[in-house]
N, C-alpha and C. Protein backbone atom coordinates (compact mmCIF):
# COMPACT_ATOMS: atom_id res chain seq x y z
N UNK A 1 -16.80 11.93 -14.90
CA UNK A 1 -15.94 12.73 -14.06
C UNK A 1 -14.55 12.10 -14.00
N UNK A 2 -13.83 13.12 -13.39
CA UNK A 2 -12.23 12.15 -13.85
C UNK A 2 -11.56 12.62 -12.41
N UNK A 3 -11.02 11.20 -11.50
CA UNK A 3 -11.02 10.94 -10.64
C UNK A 3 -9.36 10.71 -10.07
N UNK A 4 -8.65 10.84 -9.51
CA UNK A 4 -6.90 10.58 -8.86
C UNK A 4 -7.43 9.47 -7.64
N UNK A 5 -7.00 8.40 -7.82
CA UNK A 5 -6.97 7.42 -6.47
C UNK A 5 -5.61 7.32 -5.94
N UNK A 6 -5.07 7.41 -4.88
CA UNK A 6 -4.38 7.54 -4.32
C UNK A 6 -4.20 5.44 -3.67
N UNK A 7 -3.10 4.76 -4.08
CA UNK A 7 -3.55 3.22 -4.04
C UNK A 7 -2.32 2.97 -2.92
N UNK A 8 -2.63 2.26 -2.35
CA UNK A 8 -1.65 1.31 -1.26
C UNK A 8 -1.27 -0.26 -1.37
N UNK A 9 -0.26 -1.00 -1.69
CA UNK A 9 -0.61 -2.11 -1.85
C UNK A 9 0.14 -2.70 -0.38
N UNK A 10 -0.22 -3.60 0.43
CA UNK A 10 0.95 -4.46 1.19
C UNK A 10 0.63 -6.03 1.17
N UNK A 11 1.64 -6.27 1.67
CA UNK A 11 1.70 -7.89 1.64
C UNK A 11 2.04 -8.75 0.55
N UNK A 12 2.92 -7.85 -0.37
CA UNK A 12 3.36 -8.75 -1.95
C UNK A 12 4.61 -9.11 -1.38
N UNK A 13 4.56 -10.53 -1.48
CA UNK A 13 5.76 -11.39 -1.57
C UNK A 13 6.19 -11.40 -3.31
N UNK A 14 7.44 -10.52 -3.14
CA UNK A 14 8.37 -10.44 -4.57
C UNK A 14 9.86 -10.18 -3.94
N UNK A 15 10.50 -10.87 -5.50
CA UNK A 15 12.20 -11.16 -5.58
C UNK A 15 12.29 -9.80 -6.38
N UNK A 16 13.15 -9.21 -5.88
CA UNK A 16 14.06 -7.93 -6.75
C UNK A 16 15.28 -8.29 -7.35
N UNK A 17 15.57 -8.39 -8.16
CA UNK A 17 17.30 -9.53 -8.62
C UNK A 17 18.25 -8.71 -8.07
N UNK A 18 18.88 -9.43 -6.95
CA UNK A 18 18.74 -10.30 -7.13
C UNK A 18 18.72 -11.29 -5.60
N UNK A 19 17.83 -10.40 -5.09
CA UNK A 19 17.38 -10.47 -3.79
C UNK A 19 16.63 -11.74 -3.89
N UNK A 20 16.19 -12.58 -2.61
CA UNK A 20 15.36 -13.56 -2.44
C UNK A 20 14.09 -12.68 -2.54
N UNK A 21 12.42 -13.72 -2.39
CA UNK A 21 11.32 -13.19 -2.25
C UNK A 21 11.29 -12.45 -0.63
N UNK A 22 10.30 -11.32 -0.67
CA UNK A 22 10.37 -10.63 0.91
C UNK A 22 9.20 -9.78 0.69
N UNK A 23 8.66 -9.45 1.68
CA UNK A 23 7.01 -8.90 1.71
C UNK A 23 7.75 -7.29 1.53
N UNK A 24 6.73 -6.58 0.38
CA UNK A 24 6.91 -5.50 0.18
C UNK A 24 5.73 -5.00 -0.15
N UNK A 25 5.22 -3.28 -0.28
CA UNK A 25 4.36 -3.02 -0.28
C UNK A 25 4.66 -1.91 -1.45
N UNK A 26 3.66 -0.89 -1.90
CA UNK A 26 4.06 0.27 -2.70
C UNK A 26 2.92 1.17 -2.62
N UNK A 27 3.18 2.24 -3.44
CA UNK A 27 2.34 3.50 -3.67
C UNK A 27 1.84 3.58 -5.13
N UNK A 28 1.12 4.11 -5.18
CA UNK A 28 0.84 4.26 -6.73
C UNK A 28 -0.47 5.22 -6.72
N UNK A 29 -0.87 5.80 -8.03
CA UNK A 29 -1.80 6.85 -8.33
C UNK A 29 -2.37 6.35 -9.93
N UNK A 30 -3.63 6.35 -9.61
CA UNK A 30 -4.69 5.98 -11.00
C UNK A 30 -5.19 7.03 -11.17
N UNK A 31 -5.31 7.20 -12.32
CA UNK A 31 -6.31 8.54 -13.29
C UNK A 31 -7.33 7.59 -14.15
N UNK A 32 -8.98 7.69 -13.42
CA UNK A 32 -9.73 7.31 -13.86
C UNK A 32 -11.06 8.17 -14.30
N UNK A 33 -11.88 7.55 -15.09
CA UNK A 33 -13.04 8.07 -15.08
C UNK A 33 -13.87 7.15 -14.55
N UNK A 34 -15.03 8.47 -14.00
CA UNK A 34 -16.09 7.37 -13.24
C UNK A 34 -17.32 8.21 -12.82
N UNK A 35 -18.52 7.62 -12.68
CA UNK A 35 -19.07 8.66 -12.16
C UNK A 35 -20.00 8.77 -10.45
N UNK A 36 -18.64 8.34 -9.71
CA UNK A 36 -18.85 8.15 -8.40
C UNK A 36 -17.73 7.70 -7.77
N UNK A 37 -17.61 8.28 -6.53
CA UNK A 37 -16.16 7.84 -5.81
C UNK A 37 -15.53 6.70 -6.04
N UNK A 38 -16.58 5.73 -5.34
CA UNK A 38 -16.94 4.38 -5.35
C UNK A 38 -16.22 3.77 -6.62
N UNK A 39 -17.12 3.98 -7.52
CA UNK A 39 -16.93 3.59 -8.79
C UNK A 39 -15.28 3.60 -9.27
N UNK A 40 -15.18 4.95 -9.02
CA UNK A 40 -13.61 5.38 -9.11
C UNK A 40 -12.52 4.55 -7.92
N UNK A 41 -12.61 4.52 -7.12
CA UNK A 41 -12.33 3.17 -6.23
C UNK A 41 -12.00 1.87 -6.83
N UNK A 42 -13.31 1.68 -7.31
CA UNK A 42 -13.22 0.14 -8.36
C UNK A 42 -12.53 -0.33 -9.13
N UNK A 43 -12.57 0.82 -10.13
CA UNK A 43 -11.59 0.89 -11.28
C UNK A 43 -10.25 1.24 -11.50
N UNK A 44 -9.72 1.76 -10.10
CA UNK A 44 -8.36 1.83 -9.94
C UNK A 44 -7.81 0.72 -9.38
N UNK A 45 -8.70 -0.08 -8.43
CA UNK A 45 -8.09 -1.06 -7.57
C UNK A 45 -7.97 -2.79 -9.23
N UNK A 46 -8.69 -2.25 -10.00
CA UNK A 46 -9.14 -3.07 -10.62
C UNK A 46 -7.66 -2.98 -11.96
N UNK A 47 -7.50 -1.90 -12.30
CA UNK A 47 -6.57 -1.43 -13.10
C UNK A 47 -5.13 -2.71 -12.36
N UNK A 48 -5.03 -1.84 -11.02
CA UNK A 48 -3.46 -2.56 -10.43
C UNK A 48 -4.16 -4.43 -10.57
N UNK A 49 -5.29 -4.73 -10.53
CA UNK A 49 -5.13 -6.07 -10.49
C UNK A 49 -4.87 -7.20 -11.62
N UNK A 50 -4.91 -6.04 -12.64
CA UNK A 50 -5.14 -6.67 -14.02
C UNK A 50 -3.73 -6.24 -14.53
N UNK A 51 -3.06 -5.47 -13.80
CA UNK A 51 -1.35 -5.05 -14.25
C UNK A 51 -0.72 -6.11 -14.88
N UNK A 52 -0.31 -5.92 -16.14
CA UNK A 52 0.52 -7.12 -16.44
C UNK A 52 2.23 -7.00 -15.90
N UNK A 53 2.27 -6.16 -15.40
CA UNK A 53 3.72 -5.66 -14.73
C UNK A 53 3.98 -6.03 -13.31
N UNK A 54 2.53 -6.27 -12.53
CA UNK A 54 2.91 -6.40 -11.49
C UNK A 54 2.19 -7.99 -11.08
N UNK A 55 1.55 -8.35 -11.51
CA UNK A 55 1.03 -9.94 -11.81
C UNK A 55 2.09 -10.58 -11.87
N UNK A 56 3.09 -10.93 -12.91
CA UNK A 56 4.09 -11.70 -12.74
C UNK A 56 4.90 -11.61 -11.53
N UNK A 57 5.31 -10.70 -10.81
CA UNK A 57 6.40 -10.50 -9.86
C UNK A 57 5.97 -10.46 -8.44
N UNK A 58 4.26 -11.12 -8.26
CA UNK A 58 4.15 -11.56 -7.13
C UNK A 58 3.48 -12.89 -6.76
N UNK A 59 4.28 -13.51 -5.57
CA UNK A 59 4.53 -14.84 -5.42
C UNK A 59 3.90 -15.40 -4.06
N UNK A 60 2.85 -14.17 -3.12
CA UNK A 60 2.20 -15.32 -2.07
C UNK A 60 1.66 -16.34 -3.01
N UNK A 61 1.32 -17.32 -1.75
CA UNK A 61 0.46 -18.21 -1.70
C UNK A 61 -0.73 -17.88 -1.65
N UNK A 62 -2.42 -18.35 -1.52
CA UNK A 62 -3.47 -18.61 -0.98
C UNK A 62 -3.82 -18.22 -0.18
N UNK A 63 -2.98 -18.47 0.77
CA UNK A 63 -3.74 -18.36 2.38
C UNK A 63 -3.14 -16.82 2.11
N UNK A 64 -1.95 -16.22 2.17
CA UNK A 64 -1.21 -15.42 2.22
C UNK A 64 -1.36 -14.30 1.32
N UNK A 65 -2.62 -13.77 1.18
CA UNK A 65 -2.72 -12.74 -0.23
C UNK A 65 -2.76 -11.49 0.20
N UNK A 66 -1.65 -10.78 -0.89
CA UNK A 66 -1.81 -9.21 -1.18
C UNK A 66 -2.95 -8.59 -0.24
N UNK A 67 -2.47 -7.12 -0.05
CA UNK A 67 -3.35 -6.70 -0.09
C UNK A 67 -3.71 -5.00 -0.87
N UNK A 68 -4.57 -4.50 -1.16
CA UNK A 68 -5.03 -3.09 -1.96
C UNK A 68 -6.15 -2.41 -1.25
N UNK A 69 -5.48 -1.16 -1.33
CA UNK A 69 -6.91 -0.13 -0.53
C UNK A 69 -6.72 0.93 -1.71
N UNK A 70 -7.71 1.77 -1.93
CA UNK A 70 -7.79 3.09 -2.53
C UNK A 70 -7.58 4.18 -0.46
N UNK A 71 -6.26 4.71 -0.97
CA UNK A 71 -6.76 6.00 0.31
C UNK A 71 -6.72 7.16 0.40
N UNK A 72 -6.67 7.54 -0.50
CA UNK A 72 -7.63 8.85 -1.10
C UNK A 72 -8.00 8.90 -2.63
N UNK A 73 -9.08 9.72 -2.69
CA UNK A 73 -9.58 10.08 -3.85
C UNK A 73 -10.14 11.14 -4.24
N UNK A 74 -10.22 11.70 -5.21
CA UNK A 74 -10.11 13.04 -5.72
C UNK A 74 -10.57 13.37 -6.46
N UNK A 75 -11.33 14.51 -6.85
CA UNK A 75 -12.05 14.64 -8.41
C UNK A 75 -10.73 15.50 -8.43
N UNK A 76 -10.59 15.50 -9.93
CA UNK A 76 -10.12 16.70 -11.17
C UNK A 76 -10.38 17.10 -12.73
N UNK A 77 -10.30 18.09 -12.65
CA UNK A 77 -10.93 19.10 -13.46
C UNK A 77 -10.22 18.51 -14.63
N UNK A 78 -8.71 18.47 -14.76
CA UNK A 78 -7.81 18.34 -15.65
C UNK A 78 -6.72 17.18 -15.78
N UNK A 79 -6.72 16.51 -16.29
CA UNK A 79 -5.49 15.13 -16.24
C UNK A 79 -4.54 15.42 -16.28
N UNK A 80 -3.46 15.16 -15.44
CA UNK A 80 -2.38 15.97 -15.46
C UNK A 80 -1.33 15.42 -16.74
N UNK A 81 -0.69 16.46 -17.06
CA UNK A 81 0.04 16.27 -18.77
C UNK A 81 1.32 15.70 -17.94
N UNK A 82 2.22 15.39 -16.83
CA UNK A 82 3.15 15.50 -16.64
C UNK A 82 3.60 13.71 -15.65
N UNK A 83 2.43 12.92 -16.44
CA UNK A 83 2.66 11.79 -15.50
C UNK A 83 1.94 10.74 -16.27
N UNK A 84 1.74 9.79 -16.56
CA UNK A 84 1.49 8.18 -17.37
C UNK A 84 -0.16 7.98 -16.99
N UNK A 85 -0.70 8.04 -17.60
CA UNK A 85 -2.23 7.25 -17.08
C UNK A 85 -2.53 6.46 -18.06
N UNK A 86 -3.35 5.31 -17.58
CA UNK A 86 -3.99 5.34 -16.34
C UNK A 86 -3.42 5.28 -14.69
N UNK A 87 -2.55 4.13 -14.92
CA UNK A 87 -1.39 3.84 -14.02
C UNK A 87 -0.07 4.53 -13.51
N UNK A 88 0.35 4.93 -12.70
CA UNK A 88 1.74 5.56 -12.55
C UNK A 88 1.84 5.45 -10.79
N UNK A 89 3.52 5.71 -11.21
CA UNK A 89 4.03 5.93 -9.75
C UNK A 89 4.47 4.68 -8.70
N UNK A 90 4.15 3.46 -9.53
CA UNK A 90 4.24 2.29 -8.87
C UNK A 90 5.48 2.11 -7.75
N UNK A 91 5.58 2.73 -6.54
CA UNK A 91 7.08 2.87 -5.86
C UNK A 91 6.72 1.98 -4.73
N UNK A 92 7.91 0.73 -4.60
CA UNK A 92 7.86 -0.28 -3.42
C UNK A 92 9.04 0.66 -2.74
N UNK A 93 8.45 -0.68 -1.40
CA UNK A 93 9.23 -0.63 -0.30
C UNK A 93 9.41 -1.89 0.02
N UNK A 94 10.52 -2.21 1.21
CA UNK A 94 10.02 -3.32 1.82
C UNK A 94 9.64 -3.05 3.13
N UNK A 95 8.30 -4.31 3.53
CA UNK A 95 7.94 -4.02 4.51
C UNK A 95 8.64 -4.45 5.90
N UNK A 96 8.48 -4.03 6.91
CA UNK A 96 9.56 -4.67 7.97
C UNK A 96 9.36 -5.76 8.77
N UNK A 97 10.59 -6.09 8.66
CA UNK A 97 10.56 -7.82 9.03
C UNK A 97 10.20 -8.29 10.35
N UNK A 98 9.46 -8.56 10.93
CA UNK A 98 8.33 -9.02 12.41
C UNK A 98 9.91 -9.21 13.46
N UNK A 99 9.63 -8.78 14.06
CA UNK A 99 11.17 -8.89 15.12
C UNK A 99 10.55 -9.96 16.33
N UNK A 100 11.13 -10.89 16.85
CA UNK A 100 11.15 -11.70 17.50
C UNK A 100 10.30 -10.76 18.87
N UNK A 101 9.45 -11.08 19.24
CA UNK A 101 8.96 -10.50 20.83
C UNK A 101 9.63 -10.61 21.51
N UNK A 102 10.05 -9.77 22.86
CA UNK A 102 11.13 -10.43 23.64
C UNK A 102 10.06 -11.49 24.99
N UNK A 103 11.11 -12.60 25.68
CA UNK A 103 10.32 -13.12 26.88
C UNK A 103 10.10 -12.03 27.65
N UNK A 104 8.81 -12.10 27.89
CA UNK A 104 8.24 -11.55 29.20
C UNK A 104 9.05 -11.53 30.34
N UNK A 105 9.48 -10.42 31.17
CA UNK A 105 9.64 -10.68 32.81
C UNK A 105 9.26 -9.67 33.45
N UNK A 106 9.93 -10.15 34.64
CA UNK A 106 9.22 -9.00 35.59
C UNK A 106 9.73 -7.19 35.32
N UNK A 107 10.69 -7.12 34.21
CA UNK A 107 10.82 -5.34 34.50
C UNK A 107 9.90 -5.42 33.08
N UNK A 108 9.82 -6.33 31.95
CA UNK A 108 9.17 -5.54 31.33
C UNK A 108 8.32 -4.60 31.26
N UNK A 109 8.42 -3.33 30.36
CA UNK A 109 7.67 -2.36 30.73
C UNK A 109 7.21 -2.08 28.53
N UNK A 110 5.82 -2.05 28.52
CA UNK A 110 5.26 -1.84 27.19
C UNK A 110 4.37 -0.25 27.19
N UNK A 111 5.54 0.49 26.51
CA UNK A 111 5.22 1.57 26.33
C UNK A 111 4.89 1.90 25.05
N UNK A 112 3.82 3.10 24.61
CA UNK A 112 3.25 3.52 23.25
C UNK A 112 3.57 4.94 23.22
N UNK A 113 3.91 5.43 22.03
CA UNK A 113 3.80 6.62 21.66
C UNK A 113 2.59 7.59 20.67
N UNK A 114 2.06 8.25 20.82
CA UNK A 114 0.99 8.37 20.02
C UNK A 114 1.74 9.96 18.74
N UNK A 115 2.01 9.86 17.82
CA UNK A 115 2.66 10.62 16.81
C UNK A 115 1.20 11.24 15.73
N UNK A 116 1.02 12.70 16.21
CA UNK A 116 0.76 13.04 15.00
C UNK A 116 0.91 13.51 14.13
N UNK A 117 0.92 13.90 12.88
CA UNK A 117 1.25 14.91 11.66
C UNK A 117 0.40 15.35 10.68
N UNK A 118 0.35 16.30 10.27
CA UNK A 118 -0.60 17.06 9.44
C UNK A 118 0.50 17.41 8.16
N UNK A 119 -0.62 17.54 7.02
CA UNK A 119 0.03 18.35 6.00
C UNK A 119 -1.25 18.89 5.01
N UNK A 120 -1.05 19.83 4.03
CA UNK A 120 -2.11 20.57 3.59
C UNK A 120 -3.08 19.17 2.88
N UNK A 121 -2.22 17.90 2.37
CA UNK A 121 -3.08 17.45 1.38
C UNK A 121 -4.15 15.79 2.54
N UNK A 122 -3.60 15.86 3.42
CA UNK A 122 -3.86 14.67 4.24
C UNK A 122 -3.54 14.63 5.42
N UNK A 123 -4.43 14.56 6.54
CA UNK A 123 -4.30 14.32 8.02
C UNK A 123 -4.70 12.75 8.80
N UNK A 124 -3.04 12.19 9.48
CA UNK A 124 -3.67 10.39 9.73
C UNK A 124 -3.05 10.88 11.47
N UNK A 125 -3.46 9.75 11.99
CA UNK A 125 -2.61 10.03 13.18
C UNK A 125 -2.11 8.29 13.12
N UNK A 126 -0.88 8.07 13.81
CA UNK A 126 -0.45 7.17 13.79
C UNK A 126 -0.09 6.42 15.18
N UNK A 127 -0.54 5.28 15.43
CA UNK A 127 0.23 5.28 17.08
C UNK A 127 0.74 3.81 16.80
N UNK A 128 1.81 3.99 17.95
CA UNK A 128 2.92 3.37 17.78
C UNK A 128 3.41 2.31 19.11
């Protein structure tokens, strides 16, 4: 069966030239075969790990490693003619930089917003 994983990466410490190193994350889409979600899961997460494109250009440490999810996945009928497989789409970001907490006092006030959004291909809710 032939499968679209939908991939997430965060937590890659990489230099963009000619930027210093800085935690960034990306998107990307695998066209696999497989014959189970799962399976298809495997082999996409397995594809980005064996990237020779993206292996060199990341620099945690040990303690500090990457991270990869498959978050969605998909059967299809047809491979699409209009895009690179197995691999494609590899688009970073950077992720945002931890902002100092402020001291505690007495007006602090810690408020949340709860945001949701829908669209035909995926429903998350996000809170904030």
């Amino acid at each position: 069966m032939k499968f679209r994983v939908s991939l997430a990466g965060e937590n890659f410490l990489v230099a963009f030239d000619p930027t210093p190193p800085r935690k960034h994350g990306f998107y990307a889409t695998a066209h696999v075969e497989a014959q189970t979600e799962e399976e298809a899961e495997t082999v996409a997460l397995d594809l980005v790990r064996a990237s020779t494109r993206l292996r060199p250009l990341v620099q945690n440490s040990a303690d500090d490693r990457p991270r990869l999810s498959a978050e969605k996945i998909a059967r299809v009928v047809e491979w699409p003619s209009d895009v690179a497989r197995p691999l494609t789409g590899l688009t970073w970001y950077e992720e945002e930089k931890p902002n100092k907490a402020p001291e505690p006092t007495r007006t602090s006030v810690l408020s949340f917003r709860k945001i949701t959004w829908t669209s035909n291909i995926d429903s998350r809710v996000a809170h904030l």
